[in-house]
N, C-alpha and C. Protein backbone atom coordinates (compact mmCIF):
# COMPACT_ATOMS: atom_id res chain seq x y z
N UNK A 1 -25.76 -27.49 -22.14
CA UNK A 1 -26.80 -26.71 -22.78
C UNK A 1 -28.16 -27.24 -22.32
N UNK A 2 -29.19 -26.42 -22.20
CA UNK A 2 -30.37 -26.58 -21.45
C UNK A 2 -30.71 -26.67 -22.80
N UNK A 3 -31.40 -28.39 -23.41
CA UNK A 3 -32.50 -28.19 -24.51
C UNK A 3 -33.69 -27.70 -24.34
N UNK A 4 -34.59 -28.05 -23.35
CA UNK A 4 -35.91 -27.14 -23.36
C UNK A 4 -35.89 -26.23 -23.76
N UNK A 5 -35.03 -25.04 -22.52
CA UNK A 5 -34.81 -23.84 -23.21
C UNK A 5 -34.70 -23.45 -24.30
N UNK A 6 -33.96 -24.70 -25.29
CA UNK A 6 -33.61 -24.32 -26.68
C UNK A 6 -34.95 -24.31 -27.51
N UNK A 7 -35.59 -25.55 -27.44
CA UNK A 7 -36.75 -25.94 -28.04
C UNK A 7 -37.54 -25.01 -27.84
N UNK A 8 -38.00 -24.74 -26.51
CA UNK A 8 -39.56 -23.36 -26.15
C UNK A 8 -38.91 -22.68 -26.82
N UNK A 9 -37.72 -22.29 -26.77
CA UNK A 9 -37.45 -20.50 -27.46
C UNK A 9 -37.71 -20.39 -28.58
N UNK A 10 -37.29 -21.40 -29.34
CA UNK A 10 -37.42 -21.72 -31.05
C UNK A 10 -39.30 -21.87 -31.18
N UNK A 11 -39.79 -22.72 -30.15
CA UNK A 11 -41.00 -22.48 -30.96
C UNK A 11 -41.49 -21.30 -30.49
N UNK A 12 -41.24 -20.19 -29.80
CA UNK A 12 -41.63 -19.15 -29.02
C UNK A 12 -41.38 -18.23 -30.50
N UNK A 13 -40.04 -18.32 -30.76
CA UNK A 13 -39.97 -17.12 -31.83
C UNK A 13 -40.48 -17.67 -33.28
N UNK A 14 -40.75 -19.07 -33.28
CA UNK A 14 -41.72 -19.15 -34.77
C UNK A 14 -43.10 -18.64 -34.37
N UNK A 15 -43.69 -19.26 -33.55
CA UNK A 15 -45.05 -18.64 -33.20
C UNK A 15 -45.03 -16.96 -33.01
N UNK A 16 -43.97 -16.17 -32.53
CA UNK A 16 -44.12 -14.62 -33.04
C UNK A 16 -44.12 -14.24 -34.40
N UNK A 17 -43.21 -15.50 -35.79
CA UNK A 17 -43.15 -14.96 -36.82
C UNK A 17 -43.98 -15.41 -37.16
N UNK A 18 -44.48 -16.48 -37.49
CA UNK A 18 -45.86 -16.58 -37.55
C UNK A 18 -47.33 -15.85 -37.61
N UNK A 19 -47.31 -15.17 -36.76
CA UNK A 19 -48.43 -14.36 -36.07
C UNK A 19 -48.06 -13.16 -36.20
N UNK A 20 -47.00 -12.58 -36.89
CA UNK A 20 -46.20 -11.42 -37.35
C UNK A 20 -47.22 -11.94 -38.65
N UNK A 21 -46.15 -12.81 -39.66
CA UNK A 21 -46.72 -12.77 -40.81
C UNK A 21 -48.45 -13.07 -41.05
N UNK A 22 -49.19 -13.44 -39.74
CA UNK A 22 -50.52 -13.32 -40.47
C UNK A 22 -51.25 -11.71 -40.26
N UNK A 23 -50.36 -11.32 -39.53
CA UNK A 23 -50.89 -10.16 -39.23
C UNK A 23 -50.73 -8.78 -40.25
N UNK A 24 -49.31 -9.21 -40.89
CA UNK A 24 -49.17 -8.40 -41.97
C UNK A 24 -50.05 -8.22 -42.77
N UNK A 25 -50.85 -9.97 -43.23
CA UNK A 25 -50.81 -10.34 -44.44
C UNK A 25 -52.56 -10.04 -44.12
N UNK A 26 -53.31 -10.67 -43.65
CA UNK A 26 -54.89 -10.85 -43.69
C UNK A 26 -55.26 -8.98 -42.94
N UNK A 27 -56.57 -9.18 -43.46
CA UNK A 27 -57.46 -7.88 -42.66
C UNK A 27 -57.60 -7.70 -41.38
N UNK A 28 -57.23 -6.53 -41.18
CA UNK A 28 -56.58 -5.85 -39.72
C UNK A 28 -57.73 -6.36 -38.61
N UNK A 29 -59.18 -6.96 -38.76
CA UNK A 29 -60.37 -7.49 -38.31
C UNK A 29 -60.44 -8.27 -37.95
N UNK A 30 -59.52 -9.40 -38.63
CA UNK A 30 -59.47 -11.04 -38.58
C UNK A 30 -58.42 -11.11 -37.61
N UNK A 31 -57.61 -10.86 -37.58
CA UNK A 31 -56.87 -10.84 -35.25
C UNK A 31 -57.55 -10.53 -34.95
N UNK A 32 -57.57 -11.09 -33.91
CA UNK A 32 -58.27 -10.61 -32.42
C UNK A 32 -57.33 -10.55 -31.00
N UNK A 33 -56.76 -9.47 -30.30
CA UNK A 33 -56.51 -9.27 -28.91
C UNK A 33 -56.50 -8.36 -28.83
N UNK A 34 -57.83 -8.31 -28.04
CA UNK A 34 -58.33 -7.00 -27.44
C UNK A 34 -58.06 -6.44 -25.82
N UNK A 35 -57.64 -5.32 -25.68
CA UNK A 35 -56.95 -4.92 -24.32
C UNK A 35 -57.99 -3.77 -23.89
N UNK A 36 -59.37 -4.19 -23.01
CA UNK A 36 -60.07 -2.98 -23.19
C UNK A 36 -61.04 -2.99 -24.52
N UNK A 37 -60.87 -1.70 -25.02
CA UNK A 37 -61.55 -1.51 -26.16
C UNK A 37 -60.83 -1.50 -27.52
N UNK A 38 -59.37 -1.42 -27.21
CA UNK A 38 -58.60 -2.15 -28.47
C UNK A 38 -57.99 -2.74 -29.03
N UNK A 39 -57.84 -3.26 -30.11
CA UNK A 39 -57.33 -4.60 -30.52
C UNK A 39 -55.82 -4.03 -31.08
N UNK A 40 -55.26 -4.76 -29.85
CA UNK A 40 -53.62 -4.64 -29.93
C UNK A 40 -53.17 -6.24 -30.43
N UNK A 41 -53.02 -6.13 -31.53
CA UNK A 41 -52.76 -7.52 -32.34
C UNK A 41 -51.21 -7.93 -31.99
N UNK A 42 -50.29 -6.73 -32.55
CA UNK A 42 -48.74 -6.80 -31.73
C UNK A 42 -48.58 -7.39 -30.51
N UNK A 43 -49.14 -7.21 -29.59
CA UNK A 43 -48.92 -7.64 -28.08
C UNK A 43 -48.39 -8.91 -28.18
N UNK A 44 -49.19 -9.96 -28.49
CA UNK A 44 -49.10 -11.59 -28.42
C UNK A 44 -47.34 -11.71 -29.37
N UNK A 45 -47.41 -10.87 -30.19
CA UNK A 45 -45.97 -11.05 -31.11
C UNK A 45 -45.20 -11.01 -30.35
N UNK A 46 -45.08 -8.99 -29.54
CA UNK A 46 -44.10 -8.63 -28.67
C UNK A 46 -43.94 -9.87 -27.49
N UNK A 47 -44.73 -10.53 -26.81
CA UNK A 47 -44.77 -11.27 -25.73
C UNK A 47 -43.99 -12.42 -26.42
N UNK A 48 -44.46 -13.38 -27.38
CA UNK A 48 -43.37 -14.28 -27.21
C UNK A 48 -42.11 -13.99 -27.94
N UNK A 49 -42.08 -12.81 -28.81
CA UNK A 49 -40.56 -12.49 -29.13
C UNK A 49 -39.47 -12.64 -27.89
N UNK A 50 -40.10 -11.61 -27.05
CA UNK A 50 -39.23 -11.46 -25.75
C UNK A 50 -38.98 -13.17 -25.34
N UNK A 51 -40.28 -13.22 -24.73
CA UNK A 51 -39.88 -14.97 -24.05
C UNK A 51 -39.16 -15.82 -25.27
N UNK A 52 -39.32 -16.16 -26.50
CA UNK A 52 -38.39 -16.43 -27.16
C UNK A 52 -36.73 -16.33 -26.81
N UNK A 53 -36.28 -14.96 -27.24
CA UNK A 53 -35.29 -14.45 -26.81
C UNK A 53 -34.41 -14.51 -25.27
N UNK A 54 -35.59 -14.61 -24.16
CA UNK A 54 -35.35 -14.97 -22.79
C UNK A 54 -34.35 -16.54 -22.95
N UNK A 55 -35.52 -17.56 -23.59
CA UNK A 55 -35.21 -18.96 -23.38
C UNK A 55 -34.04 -18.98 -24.31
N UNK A 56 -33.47 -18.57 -25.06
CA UNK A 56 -32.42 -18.83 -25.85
C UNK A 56 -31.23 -18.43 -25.50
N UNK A 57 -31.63 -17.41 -24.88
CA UNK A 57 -30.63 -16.74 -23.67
C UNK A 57 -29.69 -17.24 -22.67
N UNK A 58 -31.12 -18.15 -22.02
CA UNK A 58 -30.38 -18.59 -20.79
C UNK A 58 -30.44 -20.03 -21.42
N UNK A 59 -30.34 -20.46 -23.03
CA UNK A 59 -30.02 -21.70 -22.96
C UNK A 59 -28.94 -22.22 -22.62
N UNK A 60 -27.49 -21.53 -22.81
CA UNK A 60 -26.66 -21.84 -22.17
C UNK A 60 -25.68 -22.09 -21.06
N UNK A 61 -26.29 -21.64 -20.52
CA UNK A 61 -25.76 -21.50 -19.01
C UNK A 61 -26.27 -22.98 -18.65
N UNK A 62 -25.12 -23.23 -17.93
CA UNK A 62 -25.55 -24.96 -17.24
C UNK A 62 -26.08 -24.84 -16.50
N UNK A 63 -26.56 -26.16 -16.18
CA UNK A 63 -27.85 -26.31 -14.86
C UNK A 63 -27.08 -26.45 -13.44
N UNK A 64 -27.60 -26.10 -12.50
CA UNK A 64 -26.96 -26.09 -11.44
C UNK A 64 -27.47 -27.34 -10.96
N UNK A 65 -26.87 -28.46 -10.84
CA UNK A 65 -27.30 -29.48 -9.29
C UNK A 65 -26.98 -29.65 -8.36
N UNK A 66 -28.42 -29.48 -7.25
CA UNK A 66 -27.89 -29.86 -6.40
C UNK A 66 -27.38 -30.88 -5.56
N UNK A 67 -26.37 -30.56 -4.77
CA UNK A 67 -25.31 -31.60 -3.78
C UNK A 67 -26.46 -32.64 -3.82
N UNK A 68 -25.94 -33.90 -3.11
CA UNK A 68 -26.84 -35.03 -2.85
C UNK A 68 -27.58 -34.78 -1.64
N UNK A 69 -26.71 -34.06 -0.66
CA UNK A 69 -27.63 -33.77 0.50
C UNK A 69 -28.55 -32.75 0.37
N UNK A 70 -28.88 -32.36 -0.48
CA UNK A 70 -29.82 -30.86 -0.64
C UNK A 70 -31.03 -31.55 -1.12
N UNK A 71 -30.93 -32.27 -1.83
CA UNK A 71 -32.02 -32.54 -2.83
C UNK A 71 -33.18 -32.74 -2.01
N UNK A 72 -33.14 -33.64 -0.86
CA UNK A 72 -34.23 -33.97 -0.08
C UNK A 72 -33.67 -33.49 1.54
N UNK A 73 -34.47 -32.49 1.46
CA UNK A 73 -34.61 -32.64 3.07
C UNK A 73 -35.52 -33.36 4.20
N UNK A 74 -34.93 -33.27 5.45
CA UNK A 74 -35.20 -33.89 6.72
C UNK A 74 -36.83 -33.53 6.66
N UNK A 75 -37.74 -34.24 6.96
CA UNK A 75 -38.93 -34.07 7.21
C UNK A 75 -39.56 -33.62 6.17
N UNK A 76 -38.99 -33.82 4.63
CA UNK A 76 -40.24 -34.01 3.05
C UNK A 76 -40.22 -35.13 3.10
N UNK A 77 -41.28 -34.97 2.20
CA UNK A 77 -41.60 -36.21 1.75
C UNK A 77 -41.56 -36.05 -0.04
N UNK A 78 -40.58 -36.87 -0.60
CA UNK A 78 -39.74 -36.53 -2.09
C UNK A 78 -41.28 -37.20 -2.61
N UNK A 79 -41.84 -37.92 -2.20
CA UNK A 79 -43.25 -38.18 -3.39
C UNK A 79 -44.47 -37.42 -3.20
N UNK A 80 -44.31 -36.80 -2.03
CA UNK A 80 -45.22 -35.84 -2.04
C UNK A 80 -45.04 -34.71 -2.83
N UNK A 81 -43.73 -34.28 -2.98
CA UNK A 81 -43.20 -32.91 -3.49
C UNK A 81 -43.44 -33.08 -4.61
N UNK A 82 -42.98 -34.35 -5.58
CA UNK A 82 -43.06 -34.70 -7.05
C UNK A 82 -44.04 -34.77 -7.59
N UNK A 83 -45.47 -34.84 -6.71
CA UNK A 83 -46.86 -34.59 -6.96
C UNK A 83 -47.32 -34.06 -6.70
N UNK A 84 -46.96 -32.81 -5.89
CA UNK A 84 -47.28 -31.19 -5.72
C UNK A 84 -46.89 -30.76 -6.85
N UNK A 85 -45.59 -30.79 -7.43
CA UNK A 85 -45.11 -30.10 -8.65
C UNK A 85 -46.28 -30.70 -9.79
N UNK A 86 -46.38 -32.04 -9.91
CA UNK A 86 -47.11 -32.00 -11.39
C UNK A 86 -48.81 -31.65 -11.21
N UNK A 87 -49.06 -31.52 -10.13
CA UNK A 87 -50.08 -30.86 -9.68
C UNK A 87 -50.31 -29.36 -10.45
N UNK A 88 -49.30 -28.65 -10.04
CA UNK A 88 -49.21 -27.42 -9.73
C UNK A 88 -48.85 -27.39 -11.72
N UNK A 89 -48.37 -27.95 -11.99
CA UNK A 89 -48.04 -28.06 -14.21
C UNK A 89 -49.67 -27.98 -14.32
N UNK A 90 -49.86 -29.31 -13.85
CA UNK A 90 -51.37 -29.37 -14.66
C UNK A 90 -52.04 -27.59 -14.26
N UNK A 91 -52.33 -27.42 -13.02
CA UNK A 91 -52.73 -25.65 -12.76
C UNK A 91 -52.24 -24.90 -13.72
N UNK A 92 -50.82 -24.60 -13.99
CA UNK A 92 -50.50 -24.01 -14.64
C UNK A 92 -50.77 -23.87 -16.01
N UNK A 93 -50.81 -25.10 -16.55
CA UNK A 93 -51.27 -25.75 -18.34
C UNK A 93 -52.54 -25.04 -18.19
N UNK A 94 -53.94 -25.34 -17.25
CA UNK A 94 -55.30 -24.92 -17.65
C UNK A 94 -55.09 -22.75 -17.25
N UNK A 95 -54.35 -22.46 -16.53
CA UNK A 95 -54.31 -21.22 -16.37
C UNK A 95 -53.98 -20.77 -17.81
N UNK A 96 -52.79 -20.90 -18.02
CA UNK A 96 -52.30 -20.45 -19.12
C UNK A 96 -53.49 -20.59 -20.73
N UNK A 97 -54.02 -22.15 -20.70
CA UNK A 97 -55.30 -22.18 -22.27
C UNK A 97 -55.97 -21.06 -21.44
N UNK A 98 -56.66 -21.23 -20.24
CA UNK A 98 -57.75 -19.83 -20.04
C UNK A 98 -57.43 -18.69 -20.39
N UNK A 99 -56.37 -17.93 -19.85
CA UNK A 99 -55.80 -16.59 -20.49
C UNK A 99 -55.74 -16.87 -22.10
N UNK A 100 -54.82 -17.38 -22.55
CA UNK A 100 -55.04 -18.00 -24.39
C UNK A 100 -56.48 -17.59 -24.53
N UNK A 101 -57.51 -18.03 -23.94
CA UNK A 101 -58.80 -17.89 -24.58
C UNK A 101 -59.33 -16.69 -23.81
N UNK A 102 -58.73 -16.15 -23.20
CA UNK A 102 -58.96 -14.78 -22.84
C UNK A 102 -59.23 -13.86 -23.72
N UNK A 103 -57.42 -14.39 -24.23
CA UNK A 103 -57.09 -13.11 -25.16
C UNK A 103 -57.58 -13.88 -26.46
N UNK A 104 -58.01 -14.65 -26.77
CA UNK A 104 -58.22 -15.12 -28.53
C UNK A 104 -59.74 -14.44 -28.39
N UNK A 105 -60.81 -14.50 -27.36
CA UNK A 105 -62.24 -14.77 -27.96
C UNK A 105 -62.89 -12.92 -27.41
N UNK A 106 -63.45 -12.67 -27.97
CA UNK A 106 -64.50 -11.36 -27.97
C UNK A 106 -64.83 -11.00 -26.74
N UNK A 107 -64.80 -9.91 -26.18
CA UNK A 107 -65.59 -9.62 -25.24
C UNK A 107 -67.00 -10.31 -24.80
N UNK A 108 -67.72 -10.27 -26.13
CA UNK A 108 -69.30 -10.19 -26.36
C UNK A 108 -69.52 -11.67 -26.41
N UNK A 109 -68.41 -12.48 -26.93
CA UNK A 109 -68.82 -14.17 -26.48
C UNK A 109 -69.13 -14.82 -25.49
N UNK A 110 -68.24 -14.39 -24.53
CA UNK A 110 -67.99 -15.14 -23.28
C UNK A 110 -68.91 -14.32 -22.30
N UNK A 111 -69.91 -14.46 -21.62
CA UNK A 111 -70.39 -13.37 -20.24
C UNK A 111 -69.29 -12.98 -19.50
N UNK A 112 -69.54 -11.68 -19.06
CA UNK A 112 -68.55 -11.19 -18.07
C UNK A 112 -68.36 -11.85 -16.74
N UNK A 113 -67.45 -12.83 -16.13
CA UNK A 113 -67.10 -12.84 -14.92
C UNK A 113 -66.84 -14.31 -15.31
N UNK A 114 -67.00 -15.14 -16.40
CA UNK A 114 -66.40 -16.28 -17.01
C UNK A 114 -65.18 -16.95 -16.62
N UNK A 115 -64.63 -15.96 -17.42
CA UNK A 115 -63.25 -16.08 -17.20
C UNK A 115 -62.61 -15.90 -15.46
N UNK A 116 -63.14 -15.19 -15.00
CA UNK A 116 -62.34 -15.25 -13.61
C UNK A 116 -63.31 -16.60 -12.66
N UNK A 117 -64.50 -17.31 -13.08
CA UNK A 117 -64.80 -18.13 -12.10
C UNK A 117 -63.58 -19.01 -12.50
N UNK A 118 -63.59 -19.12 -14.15
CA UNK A 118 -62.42 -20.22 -14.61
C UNK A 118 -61.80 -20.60 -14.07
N UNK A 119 -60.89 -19.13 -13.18
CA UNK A 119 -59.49 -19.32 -12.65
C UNK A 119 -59.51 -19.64 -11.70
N UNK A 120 -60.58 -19.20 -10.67
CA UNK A 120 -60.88 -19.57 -9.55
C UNK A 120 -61.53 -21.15 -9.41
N UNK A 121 -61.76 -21.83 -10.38
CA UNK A 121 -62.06 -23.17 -10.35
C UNK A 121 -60.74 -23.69 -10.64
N UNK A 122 -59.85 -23.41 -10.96
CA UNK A 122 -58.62 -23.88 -11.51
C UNK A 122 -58.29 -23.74 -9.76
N UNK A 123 -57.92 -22.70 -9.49
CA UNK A 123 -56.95 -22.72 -7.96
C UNK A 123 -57.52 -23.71 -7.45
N UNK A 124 -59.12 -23.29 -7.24
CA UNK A 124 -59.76 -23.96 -5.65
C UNK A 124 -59.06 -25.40 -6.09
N UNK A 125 -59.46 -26.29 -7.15
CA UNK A 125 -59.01 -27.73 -8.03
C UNK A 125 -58.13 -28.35 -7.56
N UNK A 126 -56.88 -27.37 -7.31
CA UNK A 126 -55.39 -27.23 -6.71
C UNK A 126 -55.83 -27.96 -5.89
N UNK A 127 -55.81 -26.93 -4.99
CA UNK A 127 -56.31 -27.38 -3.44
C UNK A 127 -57.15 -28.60 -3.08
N UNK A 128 -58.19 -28.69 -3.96
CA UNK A 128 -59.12 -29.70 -4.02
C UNK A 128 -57.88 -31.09 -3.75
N UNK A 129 -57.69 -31.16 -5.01
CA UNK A 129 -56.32 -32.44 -5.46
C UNK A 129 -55.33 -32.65 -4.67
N UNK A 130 -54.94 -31.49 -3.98
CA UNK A 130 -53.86 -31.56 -3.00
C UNK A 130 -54.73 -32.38 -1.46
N UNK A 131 -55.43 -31.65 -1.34
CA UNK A 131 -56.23 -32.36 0.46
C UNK A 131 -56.20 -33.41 0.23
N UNK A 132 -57.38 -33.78 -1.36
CA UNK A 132 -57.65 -35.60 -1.41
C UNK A 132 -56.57 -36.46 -1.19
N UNK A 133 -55.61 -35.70 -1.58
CA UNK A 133 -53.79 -36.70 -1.94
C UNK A 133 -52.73 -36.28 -0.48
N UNK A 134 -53.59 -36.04 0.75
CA UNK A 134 -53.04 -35.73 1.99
C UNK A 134 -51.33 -34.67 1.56
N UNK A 135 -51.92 -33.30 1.08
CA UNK A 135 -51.02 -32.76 0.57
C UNK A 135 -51.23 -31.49 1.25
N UNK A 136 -50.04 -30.51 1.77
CA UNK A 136 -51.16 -29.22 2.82
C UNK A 136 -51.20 -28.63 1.57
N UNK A 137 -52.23 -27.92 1.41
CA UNK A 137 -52.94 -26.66 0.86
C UNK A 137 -52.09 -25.42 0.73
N UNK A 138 -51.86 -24.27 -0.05
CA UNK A 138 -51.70 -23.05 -0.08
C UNK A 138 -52.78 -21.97 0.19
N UNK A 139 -52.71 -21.78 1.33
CA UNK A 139 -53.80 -20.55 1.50
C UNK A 139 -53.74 -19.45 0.71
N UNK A 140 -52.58 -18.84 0.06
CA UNK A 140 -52.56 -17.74 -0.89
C UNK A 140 -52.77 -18.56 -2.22
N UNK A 141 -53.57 -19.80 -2.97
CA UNK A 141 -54.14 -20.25 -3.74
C UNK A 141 -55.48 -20.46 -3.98
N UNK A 142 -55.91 -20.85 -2.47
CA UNK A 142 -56.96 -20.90 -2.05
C UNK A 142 -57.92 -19.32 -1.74
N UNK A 143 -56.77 -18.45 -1.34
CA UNK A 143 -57.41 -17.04 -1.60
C UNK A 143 -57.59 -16.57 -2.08
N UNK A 144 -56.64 -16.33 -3.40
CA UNK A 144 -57.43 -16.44 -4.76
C UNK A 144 -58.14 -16.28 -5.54
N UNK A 145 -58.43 -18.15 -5.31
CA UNK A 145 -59.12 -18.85 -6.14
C UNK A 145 -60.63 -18.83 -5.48
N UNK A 146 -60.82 -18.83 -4.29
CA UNK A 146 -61.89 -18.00 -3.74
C UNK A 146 -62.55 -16.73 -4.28
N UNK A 147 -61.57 -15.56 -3.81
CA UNK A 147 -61.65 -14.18 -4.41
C UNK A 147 -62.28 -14.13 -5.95
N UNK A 148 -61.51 -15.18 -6.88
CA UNK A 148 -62.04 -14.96 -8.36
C UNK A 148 -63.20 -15.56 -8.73
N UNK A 149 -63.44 -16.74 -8.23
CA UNK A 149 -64.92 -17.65 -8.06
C UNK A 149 -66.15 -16.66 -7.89
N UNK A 150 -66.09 -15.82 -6.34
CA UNK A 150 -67.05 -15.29 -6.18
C UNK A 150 -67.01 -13.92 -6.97
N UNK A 151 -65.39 -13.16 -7.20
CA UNK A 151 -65.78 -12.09 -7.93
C UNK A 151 -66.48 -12.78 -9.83
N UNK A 152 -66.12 -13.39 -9.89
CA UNK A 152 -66.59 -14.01 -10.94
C UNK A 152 -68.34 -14.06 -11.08
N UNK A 153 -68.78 -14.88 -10.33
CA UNK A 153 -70.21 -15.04 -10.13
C UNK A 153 -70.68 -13.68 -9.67
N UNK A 154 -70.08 -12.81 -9.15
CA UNK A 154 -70.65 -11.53 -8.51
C UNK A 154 -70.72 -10.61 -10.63
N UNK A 155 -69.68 -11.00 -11.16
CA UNK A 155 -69.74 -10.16 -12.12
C UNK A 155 -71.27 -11.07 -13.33
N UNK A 156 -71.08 -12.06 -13.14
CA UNK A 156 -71.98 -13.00 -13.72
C UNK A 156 -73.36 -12.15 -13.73
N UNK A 157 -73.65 -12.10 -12.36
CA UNK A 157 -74.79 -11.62 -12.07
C UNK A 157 -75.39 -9.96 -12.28
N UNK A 158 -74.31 -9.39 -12.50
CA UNK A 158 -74.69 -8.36 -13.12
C UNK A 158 -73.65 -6.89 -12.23
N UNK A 159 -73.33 -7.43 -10.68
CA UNK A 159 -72.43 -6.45 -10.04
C UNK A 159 -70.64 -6.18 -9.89
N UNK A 160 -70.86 -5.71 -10.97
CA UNK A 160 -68.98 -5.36 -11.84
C UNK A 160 -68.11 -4.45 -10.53
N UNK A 161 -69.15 -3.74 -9.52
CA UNK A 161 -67.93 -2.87 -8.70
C UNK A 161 -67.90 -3.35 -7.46
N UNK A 162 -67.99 -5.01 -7.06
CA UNK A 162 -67.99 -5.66 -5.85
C UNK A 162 -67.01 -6.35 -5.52
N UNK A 163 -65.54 -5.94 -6.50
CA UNK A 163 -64.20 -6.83 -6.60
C UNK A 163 -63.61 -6.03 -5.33
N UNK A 164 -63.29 -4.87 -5.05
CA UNK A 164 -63.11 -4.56 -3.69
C UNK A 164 -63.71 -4.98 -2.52
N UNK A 165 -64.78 -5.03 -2.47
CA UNK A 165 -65.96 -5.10 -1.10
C UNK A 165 -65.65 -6.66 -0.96
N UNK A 166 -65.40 -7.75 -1.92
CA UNK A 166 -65.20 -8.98 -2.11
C UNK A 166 -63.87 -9.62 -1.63
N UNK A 167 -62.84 -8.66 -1.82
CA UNK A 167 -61.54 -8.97 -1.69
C UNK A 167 -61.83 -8.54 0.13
N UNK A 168 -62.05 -7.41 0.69
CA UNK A 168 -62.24 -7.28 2.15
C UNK A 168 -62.79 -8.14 2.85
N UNK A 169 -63.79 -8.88 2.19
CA UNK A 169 -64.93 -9.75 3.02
C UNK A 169 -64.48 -11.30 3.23
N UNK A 170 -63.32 -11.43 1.55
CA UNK A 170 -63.16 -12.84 1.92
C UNK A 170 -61.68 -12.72 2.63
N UNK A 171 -60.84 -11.59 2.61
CA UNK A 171 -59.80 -11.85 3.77
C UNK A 171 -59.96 -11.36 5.47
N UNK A 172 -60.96 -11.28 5.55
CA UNK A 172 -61.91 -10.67 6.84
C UNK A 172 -62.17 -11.95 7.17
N UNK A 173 -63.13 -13.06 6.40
CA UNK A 173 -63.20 -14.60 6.67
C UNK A 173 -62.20 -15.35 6.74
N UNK A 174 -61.39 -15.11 6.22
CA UNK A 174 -59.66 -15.77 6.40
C UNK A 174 -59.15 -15.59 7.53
N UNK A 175 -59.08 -14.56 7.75
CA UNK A 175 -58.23 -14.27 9.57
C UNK A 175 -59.00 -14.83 10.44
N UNK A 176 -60.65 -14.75 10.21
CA UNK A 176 -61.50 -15.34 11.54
C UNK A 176 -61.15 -16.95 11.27
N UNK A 177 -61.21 -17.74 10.19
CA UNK A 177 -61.30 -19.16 10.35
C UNK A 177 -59.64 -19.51 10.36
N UNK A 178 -58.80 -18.95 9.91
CA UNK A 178 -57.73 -19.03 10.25
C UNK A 178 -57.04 -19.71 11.19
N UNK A 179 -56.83 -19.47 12.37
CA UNK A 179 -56.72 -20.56 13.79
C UNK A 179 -57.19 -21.75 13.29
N UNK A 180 -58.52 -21.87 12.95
CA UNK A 180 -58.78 -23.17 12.79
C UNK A 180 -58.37 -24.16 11.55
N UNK A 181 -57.83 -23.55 10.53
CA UNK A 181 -57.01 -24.11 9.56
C UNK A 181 -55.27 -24.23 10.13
N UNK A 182 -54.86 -23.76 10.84
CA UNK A 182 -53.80 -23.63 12.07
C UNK A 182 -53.82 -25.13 12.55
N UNK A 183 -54.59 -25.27 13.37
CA UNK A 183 -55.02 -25.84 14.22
C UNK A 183 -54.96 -27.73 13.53
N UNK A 184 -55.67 -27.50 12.36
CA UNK A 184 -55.82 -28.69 11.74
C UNK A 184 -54.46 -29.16 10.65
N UNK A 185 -53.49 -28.27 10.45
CA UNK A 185 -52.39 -27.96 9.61
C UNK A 185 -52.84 -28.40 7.87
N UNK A 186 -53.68 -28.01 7.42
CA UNK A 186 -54.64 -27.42 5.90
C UNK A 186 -53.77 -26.76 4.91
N UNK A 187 -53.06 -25.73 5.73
CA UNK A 187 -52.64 -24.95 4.88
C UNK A 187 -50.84 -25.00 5.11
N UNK A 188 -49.68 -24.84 4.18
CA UNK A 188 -48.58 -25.20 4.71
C UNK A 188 -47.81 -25.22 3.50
N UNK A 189 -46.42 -25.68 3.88
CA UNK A 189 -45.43 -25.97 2.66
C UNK A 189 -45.90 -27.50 2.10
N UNK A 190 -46.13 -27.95 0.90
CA UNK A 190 -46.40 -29.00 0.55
C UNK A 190 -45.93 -30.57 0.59
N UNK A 191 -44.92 -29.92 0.74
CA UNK A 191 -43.79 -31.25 0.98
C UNK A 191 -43.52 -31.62 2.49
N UNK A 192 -43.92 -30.61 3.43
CA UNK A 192 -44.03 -31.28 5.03
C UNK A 192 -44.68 -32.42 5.49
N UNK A 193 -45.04 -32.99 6.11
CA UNK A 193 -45.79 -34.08 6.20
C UNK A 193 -46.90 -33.60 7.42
């Protein structure tokens, strides 16, 4: 039996009843998740009911391990990989509170384009942490986390319909510097050396 699985699921489906029962109970005002222009309070329930239900699911099914020869292959490096992964947790942990505070806080709190430099400081970070720690880079992290930085600051500033023209311009700069991230091996599977 997979305990994690057991544990997330259980707290997955208290935190839906939970948030069921405050939703019953207090003024339809006092939730907040807003999708657009309306406040779909259910959503956050429906979402971890399901994932609840997912993890409890597959709590039983055993874990597969692998053979001894699988585990590490020819040309990783097993401490590089083990600190790509908790790398990539920590990314994941600050992605996930940002969305959380996506969906918890007002439109009207946060300026528009906030939230996406967020994320895009989260990726680029990745990457950041990975080079310093002689780790290759993900260019589809780094693209991104690029893409949301500047669409971010582009929305900051006041221009909301430059997420297209933005997405062309920074994979237009990608193909040209490209070779030269090639060249220097930057970008790659993490665990290569």
């Amino acid at each position: 039996m997979n305990k994690p699985n057991v544990i997330w699921g259980v707290i997955c489906l208290v935190l839906a009843a939970v948030l069921e029962i405050l939703d019953l109970t207090l003024r339809p005002d006092s939730m907040l998740f807003y999708v657009g222009e309306q406040n779909l309070r259910w959503v956050p329930v429906v979402v971890l009911a399901i994932v609840g239900i997912v993890l409890l699911a597959t709590a039983g099914r055993k874990e597969e391990t692998p053979a001894p020869s699988e585990q590490v292959k020819p040309g990783q490096d097993p401490e590089k990989a083990a600190l790509n992964k908790r790398l990539e947790s920590v990314a994941w942990g600050l992605f996930l509170i940002i969305l959380g505070g996506f969906a918890l806080v007002p439109d009207e709190t946060i300026p528009q384009g906030a939230w996406s430099i967020g994320v895009g400081l989260i990726m680029l970070g990745l990457n950041a942490a990975r080079y310093l720690n002689q780790i290759r880079m993900s260019g589809f992290t780094t693209f991104l986390g690029i893409l949301a930085l500047l669409g971010g600051i582009a929305e900051l500033v006041g221009f909301t319909s430059l997420n297209g023209a933005l997405l062309l311009i920074v994979l237009g700069a990608y193909l040209i510097v490209k070779p030269w991230f090639e060249k220097r091996k930057l970008f790659g599977k993490a665990e290569e050396p």
